[in-house]
PDB file of N, CA and C in Angstrom:
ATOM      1  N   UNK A   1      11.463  -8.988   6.356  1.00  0.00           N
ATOM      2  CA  UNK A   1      10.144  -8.422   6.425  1.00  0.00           C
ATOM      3  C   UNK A   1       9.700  -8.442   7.884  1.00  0.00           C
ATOM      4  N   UNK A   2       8.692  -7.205   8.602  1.00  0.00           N
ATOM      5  CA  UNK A   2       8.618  -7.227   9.392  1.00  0.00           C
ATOM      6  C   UNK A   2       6.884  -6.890   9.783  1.00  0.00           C
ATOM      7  N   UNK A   3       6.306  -7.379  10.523  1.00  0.00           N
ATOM      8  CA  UNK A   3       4.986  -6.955  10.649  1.00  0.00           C
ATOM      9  C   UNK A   3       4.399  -6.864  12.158  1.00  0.00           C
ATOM     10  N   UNK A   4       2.967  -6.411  12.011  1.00  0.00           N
ATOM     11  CA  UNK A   4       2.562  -6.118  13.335  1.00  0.00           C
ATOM     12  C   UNK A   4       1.389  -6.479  13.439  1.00  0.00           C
ATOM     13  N   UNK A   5       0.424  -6.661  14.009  1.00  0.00           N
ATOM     14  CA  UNK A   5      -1.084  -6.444  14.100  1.00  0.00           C
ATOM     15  C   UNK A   5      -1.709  -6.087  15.395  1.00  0.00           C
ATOM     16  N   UNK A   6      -2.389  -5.135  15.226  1.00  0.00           N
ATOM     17  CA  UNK A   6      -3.405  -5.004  16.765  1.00  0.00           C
ATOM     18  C   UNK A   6      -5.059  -4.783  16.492  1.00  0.00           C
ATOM     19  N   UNK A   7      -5.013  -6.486  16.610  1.00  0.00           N
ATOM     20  CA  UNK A   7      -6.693  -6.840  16.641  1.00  0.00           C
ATOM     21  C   UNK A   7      -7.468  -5.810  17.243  1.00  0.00           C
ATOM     22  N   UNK A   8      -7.134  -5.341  18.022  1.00  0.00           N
ATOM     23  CA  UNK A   8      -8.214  -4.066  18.890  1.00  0.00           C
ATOM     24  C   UNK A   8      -8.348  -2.919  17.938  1.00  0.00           C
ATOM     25  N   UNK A   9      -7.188  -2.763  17.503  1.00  0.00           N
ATOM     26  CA  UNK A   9      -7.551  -1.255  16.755  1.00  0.00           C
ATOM     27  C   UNK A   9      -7.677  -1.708  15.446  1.00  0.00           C
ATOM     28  N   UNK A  10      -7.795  -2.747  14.526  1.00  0.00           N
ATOM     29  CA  UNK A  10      -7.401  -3.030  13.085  1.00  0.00           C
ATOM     30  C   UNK A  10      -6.749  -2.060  12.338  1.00  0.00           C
ATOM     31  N   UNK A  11      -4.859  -2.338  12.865  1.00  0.00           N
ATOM     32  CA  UNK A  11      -3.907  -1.968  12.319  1.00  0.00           C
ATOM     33  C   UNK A  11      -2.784  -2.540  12.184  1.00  0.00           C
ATOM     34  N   UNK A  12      -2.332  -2.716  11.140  1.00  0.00           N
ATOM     35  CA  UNK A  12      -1.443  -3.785  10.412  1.00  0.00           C
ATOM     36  C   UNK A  12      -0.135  -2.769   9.731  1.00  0.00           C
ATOM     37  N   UNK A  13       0.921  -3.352  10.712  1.00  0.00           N
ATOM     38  CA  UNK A  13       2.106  -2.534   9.556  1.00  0.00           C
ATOM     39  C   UNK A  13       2.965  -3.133   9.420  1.00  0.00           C
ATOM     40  N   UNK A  14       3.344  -3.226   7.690  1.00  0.00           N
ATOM     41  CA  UNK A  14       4.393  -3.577   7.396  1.00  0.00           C
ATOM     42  C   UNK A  14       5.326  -3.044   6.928  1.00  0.00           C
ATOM     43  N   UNK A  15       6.749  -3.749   7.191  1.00  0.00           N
ATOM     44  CA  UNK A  15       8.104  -2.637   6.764  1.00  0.00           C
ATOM     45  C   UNK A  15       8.919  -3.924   5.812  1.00  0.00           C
ATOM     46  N   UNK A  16       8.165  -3.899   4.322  1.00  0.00           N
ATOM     47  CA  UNK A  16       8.660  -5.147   3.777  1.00  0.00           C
ATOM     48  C   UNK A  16       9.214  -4.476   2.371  1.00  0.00           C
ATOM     49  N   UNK A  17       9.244  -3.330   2.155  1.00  0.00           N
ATOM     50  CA  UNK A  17       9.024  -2.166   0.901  1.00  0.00           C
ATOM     51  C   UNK A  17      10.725  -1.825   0.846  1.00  0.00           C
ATOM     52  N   UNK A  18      11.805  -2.474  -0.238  1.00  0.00           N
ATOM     53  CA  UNK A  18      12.947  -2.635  -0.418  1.00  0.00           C
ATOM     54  C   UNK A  18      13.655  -0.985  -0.626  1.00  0.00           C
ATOM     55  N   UNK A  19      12.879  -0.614  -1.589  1.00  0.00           N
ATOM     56  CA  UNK A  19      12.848   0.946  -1.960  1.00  0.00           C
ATOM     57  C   UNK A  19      12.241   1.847  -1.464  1.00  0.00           C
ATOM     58  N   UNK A  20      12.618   3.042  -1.697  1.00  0.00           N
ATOM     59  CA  UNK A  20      11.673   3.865  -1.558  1.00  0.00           C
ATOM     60  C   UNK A  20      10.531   3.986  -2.748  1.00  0.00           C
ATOM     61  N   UNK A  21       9.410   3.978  -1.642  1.00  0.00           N
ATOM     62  CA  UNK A  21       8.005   3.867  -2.838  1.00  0.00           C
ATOM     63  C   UNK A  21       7.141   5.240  -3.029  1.00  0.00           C
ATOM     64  N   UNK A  22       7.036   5.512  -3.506  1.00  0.00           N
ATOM     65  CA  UNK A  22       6.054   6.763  -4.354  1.00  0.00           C
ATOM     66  C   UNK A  22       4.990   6.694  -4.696  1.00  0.00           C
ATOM     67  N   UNK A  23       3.785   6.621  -3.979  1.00  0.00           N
ATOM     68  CA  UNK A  23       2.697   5.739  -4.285  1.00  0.00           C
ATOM     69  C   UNK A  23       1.793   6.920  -5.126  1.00  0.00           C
ATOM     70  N   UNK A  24       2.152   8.464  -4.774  1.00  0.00           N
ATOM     71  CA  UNK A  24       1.613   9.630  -6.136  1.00  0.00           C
ATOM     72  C   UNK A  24       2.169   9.308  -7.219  1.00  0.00           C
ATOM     73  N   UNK A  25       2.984   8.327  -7.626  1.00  0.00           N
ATOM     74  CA  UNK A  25       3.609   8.483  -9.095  1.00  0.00           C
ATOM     75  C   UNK A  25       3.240   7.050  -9.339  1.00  0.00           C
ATOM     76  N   UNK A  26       2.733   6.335  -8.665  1.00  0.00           N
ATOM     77  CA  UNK A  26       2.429   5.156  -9.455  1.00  0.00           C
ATOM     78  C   UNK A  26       1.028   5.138 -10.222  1.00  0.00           C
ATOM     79  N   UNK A  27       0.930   5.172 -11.752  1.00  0.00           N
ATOM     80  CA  UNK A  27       0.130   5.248 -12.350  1.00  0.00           C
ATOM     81  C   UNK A  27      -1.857   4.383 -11.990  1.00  0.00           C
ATOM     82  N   UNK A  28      -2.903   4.518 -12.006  1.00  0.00           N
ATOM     83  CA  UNK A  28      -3.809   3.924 -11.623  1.00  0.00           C
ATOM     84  C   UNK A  28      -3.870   3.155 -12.470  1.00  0.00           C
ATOM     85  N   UNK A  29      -3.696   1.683 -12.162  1.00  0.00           N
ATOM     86  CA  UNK A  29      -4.258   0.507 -12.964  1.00  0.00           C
ATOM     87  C   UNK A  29      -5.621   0.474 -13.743  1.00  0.00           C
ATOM     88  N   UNK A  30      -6.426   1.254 -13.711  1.00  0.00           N
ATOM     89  CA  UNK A  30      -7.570   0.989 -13.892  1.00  0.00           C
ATOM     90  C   UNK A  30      -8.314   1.642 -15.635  1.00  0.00           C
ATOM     91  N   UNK A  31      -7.364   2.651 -16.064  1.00  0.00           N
ATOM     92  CA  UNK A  31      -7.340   3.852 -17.118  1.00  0.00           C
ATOM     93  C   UNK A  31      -6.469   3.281 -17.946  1.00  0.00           C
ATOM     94  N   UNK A  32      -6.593   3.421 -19.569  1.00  0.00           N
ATOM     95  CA  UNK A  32      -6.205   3.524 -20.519  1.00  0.00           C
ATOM     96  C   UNK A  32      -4.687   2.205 -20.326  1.00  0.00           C
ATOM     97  N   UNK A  33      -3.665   2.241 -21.461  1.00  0.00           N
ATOM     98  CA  UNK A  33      -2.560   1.172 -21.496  1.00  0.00           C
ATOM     99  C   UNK A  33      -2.189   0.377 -19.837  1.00  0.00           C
ATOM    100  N   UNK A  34      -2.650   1.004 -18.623  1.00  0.00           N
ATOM    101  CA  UNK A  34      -2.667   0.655 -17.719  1.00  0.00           C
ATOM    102  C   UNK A  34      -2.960  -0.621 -17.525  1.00  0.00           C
ATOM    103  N   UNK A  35      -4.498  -0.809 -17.762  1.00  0.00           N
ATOM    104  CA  UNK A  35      -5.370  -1.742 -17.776  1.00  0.00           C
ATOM    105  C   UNK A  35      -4.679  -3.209 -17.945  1.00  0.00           C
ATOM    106  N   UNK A  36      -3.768  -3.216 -18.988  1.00  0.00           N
ATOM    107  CA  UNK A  36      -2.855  -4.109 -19.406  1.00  0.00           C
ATOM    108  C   UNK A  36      -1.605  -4.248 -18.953  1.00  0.00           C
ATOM    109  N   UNK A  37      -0.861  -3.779 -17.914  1.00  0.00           N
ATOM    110  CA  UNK A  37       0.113  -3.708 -17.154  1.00  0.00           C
ATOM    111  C   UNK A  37      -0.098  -4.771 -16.742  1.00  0.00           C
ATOM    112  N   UNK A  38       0.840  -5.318 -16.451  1.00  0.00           N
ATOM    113  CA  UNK A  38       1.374  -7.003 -15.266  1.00  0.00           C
ATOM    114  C   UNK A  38       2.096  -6.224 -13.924  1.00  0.00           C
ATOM    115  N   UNK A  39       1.650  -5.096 -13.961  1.00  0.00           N
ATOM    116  CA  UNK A  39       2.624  -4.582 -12.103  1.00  0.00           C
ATOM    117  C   UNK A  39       1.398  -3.306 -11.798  1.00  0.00           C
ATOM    118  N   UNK A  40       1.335  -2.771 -10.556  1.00  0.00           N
ATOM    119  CA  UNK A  40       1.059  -1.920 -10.492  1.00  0.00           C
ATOM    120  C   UNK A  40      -0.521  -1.699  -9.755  1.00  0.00           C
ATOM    121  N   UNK A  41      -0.751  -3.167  -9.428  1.00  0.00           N
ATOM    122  CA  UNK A  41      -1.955  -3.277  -8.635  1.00  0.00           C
ATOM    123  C   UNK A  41      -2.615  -3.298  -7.274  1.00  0.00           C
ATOM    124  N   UNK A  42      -1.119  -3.624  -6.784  1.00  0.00           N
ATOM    125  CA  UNK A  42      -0.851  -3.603  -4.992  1.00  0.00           C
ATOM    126  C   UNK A  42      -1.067  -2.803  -4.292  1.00  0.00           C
ATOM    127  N   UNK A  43      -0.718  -1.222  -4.943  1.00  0.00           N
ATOM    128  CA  UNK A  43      -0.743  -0.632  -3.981  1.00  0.00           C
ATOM    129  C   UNK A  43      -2.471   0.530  -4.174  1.00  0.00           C
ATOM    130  N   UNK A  44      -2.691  -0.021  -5.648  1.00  0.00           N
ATOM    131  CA  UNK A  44      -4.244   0.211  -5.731  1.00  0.00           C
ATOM    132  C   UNK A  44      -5.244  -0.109  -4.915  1.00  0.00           C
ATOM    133  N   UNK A  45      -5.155  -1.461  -4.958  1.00  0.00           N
ATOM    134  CA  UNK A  45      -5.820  -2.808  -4.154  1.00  0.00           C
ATOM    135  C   UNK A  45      -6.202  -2.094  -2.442  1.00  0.00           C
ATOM    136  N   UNK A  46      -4.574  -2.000  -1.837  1.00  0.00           N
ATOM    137  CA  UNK A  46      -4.833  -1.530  -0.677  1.00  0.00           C
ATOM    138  C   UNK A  46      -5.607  -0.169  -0.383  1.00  0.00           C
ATOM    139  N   UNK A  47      -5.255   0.289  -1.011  1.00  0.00           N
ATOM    140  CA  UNK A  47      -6.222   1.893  -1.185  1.00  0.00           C
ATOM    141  C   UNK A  47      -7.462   1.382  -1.410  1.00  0.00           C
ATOM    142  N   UNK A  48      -8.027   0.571  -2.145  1.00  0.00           N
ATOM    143  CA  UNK A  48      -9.281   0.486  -2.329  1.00  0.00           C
ATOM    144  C   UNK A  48      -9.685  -0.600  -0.954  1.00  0.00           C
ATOM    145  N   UNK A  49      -8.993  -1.247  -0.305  1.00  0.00           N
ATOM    146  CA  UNK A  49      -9.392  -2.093   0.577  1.00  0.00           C
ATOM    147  C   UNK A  49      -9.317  -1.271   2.178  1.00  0.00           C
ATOM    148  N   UNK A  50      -8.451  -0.530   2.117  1.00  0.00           N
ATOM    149  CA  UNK A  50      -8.552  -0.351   3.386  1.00  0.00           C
ATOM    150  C   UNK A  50      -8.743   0.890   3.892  1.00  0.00           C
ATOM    151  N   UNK A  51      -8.934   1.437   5.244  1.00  0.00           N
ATOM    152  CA  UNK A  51     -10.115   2.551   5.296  1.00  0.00           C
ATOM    153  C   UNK A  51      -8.670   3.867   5.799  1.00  0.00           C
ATOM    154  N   UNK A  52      -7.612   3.305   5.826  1.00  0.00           N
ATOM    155  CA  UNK A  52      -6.644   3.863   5.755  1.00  0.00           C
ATOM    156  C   UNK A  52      -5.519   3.632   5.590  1.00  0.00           C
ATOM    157  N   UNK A  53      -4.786   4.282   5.055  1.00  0.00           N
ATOM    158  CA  UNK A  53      -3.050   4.171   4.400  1.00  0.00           C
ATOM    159  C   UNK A  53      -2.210   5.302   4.338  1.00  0.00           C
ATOM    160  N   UNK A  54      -1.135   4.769   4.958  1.00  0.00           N
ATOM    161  CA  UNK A  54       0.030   5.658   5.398  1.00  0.00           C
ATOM    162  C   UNK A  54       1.266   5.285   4.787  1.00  0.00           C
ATOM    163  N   UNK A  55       2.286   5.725   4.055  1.00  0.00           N
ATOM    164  CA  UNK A  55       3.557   5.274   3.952  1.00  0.00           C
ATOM    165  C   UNK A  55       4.268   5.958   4.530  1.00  0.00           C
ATOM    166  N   UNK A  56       5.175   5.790   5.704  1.00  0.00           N
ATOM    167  CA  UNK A  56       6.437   6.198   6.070  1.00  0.00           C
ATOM    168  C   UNK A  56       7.573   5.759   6.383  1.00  0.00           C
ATOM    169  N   UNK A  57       8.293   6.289   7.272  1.00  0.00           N
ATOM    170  CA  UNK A  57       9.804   6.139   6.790  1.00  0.00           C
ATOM    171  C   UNK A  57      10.225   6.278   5.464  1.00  0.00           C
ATOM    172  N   UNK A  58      10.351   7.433   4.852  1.00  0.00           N
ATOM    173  CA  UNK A  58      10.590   7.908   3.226  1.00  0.00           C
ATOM    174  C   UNK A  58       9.519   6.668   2.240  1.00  0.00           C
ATOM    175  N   UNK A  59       8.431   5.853   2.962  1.00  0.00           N
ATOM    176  CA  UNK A  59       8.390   5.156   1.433  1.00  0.00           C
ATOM    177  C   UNK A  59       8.391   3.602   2.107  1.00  0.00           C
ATOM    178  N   UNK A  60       9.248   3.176   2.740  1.00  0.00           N
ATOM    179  CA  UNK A  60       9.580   2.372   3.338  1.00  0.00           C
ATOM    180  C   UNK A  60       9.319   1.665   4.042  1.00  0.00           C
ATOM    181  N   UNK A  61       7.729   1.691   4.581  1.00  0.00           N
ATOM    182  CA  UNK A  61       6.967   0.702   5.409  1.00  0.00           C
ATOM    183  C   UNK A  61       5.511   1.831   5.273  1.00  0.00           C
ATOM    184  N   UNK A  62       4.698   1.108   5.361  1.00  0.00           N
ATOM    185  CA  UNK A  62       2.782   0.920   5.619  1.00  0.00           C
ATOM    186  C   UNK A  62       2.427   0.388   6.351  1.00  0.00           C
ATOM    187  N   UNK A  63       1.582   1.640   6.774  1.00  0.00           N
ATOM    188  CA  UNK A  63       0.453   1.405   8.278  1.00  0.00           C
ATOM    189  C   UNK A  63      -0.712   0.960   7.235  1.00  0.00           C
ATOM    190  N   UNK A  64      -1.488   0.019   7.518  1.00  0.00           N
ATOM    191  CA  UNK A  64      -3.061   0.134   7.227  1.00  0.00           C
ATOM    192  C   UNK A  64      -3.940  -0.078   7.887  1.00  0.00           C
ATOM    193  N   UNK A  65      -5.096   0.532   8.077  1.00  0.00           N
ATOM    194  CA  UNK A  65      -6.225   0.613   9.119  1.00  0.00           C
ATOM    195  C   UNK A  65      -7.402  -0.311   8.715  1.00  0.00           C
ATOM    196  N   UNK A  66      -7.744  -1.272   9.178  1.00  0.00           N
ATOM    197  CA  UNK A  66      -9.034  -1.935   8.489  1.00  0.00           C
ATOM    198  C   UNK A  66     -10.167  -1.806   9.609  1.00  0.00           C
ATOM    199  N   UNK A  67     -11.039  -1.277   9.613  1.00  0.00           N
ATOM    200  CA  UNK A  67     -12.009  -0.870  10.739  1.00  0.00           C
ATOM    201  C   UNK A  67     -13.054  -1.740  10.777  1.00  0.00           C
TER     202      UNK A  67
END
């Protein structure tokens, strides 16, 4: 796992993501049989926490912006 931070700009990236990730196909935790899932909250969480999100390298590492 690999990470970064730059206090000046609040941006944090990590390249800790084994697979390639698909974050349009991961269902919203929050709606219907979801609700009851044990996976699938992480990458909600960050979307709702931070004021921006990027996945690149196919999937494979996240920028996030906390302002």
């Amino acid at each position: 796992m690999r990470s970064s931070l730059c206090e000046e700009r609040g941006i944090s990236s990590w390249s800790a993501i084994p697979d390639r990730l698909r974050p349009r196909c991961i269902p919203t935790p929050t709606v219907g049989q979801n609700i009851y899932s044990n996976h699938g909250r992480g990458i909600f969480l960050i979307n709702q926490l931070m004021d921006e999100v990027k996945f690149l390298k196919n999937g494979t590492e996240i920028h996030m912006v906390k302002r």
